[in-house]
Each structure stands twice: as C-alpha cells, then as structure tokens.
Protein backbone atom coordinates (compact mmCIF):
# COMPACT_ATOMS: atom_id res chain seq x y z
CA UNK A 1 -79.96 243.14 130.44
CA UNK A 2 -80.37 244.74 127.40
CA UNK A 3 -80.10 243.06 123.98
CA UNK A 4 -78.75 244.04 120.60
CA UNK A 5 -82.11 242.39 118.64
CA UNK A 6 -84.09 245.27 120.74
CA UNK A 7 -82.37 248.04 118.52
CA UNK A 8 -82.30 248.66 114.86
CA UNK A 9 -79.19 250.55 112.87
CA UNK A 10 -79.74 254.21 111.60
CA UNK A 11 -80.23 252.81 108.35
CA UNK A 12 -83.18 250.27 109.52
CA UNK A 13 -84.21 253.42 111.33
CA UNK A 14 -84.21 255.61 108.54
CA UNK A 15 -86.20 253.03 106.45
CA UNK A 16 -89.13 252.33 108.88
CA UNK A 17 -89.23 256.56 109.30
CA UNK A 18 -89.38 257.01 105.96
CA UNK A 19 -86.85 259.58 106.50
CA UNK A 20 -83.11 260.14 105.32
CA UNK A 21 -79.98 259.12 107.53
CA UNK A 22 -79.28 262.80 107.94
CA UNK A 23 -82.72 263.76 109.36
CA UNK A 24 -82.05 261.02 111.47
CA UNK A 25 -78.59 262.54 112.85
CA UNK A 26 -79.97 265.80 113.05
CA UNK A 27 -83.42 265.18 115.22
CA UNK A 28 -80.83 263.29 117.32
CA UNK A 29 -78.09 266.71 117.45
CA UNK A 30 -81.44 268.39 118.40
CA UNK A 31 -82.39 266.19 120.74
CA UNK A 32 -85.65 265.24 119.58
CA UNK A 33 -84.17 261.28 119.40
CA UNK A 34 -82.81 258.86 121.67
CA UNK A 35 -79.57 257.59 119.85
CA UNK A 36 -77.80 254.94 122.07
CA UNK A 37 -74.69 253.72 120.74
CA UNK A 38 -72.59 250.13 119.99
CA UNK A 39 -70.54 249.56 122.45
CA UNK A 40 -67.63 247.88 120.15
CA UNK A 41 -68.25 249.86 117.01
CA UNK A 42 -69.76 253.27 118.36
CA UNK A 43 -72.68 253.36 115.90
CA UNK A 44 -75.92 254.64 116.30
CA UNK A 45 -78.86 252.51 117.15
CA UNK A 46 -82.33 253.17 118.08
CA UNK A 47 -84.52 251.52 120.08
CA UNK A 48 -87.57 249.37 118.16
CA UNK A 49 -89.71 250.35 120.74
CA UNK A 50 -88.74 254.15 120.68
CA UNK A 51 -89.36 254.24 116.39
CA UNK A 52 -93.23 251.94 117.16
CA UNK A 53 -93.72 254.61 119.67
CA UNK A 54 -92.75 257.64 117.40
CA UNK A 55 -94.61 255.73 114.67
CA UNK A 56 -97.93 255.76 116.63
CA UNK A 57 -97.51 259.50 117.24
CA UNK A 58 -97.12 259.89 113.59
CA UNK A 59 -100.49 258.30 113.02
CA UNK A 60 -102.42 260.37 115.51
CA UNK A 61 -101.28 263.54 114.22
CA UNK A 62 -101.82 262.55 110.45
CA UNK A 63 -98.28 264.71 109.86
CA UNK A 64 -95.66 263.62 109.24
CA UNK A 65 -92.46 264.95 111.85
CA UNK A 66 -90.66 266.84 108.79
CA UNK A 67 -94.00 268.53 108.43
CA UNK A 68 -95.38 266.67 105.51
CA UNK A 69 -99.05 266.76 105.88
CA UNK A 70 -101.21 263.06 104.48
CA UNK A 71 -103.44 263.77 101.83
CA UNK A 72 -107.06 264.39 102.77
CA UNK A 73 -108.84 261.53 101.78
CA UNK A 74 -110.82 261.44 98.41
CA UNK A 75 -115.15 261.74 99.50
C-alpha cells in the first residue's frame, strides 16, 4: 500500500532540486520525471525515493540536470 509520507509536493521537490516549480513541470511534460498525482486534490507529488535517486545521479556526474556545471575545485 502506498503512503502519502513516501512523496513530497512539487514545492518540497523543487527545494531539494534546487530547481524552480516550472523546471519541475516541464522535465515532467518531457517526460524526464515521474509525477504521480493526489488522489483527492490532483496535485503533483514525487516520490522521495525517485528525487534521492536523481540526487545521486547528480553527484556522479558533477552537473547539474539544467546543465550547470560545479566549480572545479580550488588546488
């Protein structure tokens, strides 16, 4: 059974992306994100595990998904 604490709001998304709310609706439009949706309300949620999963990737590449590169590191 799935349960509501396992997903976050588009706004919680957003946050832990670091990205806005439209970037969000838009990678979803493209397909690039899961979006399930509220039952009652119809709003988007994500999956916590999806966004720690997307996170990781995020880390392994050192870029970020809107193509902002990290900094090289000082020597």
């Amino acid at each position: 059974m799935i349960k509501l604490d396992e997903f976050v709001t588009i706004k919680e998304a957003a946050k832990i992306l670091g990205v806005s709310l439209n970037t969000l609706r838009n990678w979803h439009r493209d397909g690039k994100m899961t979006v399930y949706r509220n039952p009652i309300s119809g709003y988007r949620l994500f999956k916590k595990t999806d966004l720690e999963q997307l996170l990781r990737q995020i880390e392994e590449s050192g870029k970020h998904p809107t193509g902002w590169k990290r900094p090289a590191k000082p020597k």
